[in-house]
N, C-alpha and C. Protein backbone atom coordinates (compact mmCIF):
# COMPACT_ATOMS: atom_id res chain seq x y z
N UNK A 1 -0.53 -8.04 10.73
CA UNK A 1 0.26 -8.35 11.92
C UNK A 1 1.74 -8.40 11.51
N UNK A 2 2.57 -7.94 12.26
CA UNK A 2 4.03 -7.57 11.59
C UNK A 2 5.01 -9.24 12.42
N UNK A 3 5.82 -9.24 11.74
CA UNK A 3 6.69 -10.88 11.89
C UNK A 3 7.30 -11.00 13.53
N UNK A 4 7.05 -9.58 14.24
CA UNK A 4 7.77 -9.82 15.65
C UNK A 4 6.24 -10.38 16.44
N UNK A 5 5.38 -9.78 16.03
CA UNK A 5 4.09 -10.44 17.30
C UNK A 5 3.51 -11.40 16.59
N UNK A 6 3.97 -12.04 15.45
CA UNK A 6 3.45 -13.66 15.19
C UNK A 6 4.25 -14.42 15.58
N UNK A 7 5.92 -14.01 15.85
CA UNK A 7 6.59 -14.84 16.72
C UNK A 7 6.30 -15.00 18.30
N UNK A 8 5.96 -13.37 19.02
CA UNK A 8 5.64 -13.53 20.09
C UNK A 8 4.37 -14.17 20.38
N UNK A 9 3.16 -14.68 19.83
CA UNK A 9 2.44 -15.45 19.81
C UNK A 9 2.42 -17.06 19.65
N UNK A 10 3.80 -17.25 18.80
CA UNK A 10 4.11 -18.78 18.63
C UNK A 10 4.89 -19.03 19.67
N UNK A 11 5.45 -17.71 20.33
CA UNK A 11 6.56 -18.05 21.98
C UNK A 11 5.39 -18.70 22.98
N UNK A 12 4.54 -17.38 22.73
CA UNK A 12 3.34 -17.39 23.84
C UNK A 12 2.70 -19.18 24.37
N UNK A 13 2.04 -19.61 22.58
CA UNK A 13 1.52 -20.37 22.45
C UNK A 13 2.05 -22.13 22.80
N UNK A 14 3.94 -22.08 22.25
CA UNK A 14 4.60 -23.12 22.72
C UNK A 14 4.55 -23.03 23.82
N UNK A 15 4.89 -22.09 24.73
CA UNK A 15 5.40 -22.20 26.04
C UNK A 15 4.49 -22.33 26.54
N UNK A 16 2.86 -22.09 26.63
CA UNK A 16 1.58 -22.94 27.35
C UNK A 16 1.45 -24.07 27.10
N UNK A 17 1.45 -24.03 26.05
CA UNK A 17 1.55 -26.32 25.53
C UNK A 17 2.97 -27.11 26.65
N UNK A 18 3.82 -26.22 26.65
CA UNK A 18 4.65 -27.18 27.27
C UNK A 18 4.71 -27.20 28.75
N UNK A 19 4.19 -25.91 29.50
CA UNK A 19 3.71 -25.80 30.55
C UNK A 19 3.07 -26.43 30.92
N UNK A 20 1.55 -26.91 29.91
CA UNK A 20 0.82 -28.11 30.53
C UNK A 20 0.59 -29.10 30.45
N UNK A 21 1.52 -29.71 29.26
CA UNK A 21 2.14 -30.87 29.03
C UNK A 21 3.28 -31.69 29.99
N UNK A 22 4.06 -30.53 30.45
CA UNK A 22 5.29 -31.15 31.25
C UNK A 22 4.68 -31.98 32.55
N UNK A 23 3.95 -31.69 33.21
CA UNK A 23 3.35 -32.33 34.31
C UNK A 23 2.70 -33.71 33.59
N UNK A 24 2.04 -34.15 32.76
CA UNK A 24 1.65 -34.67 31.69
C UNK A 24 2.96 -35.84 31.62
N UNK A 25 4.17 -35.75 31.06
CA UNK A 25 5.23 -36.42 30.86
C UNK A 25 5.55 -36.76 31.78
N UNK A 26 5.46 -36.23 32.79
CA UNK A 26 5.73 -36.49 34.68
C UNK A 26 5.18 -37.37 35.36
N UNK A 27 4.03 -37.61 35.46
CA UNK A 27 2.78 -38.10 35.92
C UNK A 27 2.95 -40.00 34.88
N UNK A 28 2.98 -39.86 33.70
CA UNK A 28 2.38 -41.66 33.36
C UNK A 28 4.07 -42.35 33.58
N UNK A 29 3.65 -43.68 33.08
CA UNK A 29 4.73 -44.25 33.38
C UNK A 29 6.11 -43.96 32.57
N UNK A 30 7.18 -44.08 32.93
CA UNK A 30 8.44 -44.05 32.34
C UNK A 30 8.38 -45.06 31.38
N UNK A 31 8.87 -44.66 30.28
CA UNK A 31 9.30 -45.64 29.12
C UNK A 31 8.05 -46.06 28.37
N UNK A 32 6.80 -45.43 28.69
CA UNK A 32 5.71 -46.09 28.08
C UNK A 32 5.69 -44.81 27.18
N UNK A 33 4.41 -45.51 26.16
CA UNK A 33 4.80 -44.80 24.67
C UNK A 33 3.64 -43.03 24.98
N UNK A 34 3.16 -43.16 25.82
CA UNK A 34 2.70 -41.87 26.18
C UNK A 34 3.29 -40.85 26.75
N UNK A 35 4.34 -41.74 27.32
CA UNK A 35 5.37 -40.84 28.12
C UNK A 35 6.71 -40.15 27.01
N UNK A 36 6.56 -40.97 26.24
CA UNK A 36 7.05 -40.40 24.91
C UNK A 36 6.96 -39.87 24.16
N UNK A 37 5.53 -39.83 23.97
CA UNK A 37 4.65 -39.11 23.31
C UNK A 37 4.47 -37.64 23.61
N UNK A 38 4.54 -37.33 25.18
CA UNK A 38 4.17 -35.85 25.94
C UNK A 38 5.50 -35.32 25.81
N UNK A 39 6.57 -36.36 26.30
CA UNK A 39 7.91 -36.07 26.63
C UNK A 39 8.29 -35.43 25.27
N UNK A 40 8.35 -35.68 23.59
CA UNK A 40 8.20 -35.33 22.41
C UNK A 40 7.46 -33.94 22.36
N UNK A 41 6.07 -33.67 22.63
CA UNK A 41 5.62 -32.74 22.18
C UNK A 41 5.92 -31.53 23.51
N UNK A 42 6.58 -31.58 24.94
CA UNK A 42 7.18 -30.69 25.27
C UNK A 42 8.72 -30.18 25.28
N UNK A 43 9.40 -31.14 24.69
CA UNK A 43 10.85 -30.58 23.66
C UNK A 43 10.40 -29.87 22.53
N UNK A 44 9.61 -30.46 21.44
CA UNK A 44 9.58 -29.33 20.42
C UNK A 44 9.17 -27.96 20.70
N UNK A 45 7.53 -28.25 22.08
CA UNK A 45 7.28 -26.69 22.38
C UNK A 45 8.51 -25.98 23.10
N UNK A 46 9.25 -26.83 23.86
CA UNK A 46 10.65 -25.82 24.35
C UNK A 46 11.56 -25.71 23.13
N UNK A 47 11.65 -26.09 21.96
CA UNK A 47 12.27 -25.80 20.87
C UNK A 47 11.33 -24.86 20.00
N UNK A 48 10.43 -24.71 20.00
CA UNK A 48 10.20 -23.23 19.69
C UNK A 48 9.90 -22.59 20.62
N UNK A 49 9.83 -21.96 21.64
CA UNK A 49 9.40 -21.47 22.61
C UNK A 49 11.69 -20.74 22.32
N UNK A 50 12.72 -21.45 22.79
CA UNK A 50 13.84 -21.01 22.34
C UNK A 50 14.40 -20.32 20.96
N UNK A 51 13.70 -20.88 19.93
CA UNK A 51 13.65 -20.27 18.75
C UNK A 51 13.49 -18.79 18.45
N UNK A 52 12.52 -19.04 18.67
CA UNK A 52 11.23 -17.89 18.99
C UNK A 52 12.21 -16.62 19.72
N UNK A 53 12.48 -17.48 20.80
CA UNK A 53 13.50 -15.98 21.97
C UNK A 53 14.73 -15.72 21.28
N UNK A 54 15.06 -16.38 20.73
CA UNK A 54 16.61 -15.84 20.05
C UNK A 54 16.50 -15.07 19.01
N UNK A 55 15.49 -15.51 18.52
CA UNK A 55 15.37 -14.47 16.79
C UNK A 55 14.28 -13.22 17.68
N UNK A 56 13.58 -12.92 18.66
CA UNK A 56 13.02 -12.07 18.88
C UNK A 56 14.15 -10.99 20.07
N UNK A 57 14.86 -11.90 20.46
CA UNK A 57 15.69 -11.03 21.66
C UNK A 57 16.38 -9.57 21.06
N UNK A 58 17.30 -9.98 19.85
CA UNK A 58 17.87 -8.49 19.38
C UNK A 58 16.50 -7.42 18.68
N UNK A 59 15.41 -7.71 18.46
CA UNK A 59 14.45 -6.68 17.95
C UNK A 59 14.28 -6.03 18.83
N UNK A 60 13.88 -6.73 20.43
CA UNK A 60 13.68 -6.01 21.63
C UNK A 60 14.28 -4.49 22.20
N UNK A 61 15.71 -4.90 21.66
CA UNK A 61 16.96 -3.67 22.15
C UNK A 61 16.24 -2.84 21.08
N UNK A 62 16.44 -2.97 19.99
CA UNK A 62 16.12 -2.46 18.71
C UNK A 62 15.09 -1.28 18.72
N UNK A 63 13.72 -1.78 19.29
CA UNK A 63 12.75 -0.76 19.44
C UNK A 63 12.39 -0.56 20.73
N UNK A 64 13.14 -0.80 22.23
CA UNK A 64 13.16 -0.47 23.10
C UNK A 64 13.97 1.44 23.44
């Protein structure tokens, strides 16, 4: 598997975790430690999910 579709798979993969997490962070109470907990693990998936798009965006032009 070449380094652009194991990134587009770790894009793929964050950005469903945080998709169905975010409702998740939404839903329990504010300030409680679960809400911290979801609220945590859908920043990092939007921090790679951004990662991911910046180092993959110029390959795109590249072999487009």
């Amino acid at each position: 598997m070449d380094p652009f579709k194991i990134l587009l798979v770790n894009h793929i993969v964050a950005g469903t975790i945080a998709f169905i997490v975010a409702p998740v962070a939404l839903i329990v109470k504010k300030g409680s430690a679960s809400h911290r907990l979801w609220g945590k693990v859908f920043f990092y998936s939007m921090l790679i999910v951004a990662i991911t798009a910046v180092i993959m965006a110029p390959c795109t032009t590249i072999f487009s």
